[in-house]
Protein backbone atom coordinates (compact mmCIF):
# COMPACT_ATOMS: atom_id res chain seq x y z
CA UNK A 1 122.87 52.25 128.61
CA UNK A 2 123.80 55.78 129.58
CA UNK A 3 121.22 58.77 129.30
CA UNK A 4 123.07 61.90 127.73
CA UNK A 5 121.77 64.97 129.00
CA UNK A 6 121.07 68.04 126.59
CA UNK A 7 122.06 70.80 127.47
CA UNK A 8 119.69 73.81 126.33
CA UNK A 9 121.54 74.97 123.21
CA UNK A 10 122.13 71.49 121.90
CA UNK A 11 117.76 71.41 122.87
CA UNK A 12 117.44 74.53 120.95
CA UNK A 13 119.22 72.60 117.55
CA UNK A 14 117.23 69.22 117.99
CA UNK A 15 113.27 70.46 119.30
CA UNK A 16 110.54 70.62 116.18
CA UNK A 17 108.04 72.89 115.84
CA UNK A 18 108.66 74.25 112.34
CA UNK A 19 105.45 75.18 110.56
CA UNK A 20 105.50 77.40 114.06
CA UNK A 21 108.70 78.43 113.45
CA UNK A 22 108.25 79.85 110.22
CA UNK A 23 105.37 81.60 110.80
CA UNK A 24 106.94 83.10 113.64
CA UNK A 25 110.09 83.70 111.58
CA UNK A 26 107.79 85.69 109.14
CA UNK A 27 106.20 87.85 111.98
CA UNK A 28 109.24 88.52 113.24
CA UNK A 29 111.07 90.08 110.00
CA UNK A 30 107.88 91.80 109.21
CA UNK A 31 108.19 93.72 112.80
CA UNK A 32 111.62 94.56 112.07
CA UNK A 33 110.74 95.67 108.51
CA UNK A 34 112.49 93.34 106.38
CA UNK A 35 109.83 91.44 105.15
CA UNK A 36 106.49 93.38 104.16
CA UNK A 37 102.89 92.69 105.63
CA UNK A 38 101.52 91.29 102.18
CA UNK A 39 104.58 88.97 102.08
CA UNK A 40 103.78 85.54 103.94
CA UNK A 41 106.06 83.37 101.91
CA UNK A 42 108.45 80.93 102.82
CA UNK A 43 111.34 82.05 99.68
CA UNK A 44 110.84 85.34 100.89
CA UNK A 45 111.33 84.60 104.43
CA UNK A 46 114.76 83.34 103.57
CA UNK A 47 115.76 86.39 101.40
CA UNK A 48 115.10 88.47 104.35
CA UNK A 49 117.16 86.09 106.50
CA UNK A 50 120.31 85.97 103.66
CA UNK A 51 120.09 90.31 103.89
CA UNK A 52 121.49 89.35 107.53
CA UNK A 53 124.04 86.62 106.01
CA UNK A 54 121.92 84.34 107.87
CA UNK A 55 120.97 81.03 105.51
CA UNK A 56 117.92 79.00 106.80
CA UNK A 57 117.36 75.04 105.85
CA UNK A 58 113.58 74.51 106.20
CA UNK A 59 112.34 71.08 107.28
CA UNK A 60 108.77 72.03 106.98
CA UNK A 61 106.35 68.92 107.30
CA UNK A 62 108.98 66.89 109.24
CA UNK A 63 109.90 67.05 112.98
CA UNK A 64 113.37 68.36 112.56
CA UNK A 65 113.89 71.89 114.06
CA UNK A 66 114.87 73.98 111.18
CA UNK A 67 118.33 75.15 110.54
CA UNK A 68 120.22 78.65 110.86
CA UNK A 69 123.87 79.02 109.75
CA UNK A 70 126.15 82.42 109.80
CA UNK A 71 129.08 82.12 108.40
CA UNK A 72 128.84 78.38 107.51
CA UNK A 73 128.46 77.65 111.38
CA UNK A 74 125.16 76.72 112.66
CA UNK A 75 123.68 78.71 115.48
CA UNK A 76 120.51 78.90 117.49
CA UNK A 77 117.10 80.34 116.00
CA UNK A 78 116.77 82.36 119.06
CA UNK A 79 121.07 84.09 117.48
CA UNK A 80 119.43 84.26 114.34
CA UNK A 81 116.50 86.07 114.94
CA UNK A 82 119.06 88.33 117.29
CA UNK A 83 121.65 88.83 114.88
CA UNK A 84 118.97 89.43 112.30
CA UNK A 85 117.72 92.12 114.70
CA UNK A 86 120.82 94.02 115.40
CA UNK A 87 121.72 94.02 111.63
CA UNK A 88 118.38 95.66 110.87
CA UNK A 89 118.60 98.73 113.25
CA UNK A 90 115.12 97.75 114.85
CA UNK A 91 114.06 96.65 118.51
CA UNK A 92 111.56 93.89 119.09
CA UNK A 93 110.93 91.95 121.61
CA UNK A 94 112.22 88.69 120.72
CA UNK A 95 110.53 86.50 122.86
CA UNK A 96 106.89 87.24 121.39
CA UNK A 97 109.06 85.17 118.33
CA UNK A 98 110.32 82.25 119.69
């Protein structure tokens, strides 16, 4: 048996965390004024996510990491919430998100 060794983008697709991850997710969008503070919900934390032609699978309750695509390919949640952030004009620091 061989080990495979991940390297830390292919880490980034596999590790969990998601109820984490979305509540990040929602933090961050609020900072960057897509989403607004009274909005904490899940449907409306992907709407704010398509404005940036970024679609999110949730696997919320599950240990999957969930999923960000652009343009049908998937990509990183840390290029998502960047690409997210240069669509929407704003600066944040991303790592208080991830």
């Amino acid at each position: 048996m061989t080990k495979e060794i991940l390297k830390d983008e292919q880490l980034d697709m596999v590790a969990g965390g998601t109820t984490r991850e979305i509540s990040k997710d929602i933090e961050f969008l609020k900072a960057i004024g897509l989403m607004r503070p009274d909005q904490n919900d899940k449907t409306t934390m992907k709407r704010a996510f398509a404005q940036s032609e970024i679609s999110v699978i949730l696997h919320d309750g599950d240990d999957l990491a969930n999923e960000y695509y652009w343009e049908g390919f998937r990509i990183t949640r840390e290029n998502a919430l960047k690409y997210t952030m240069e669509k929407s004009g704003q600066n944040v620091n991303i790592n208080n998100y991830l």
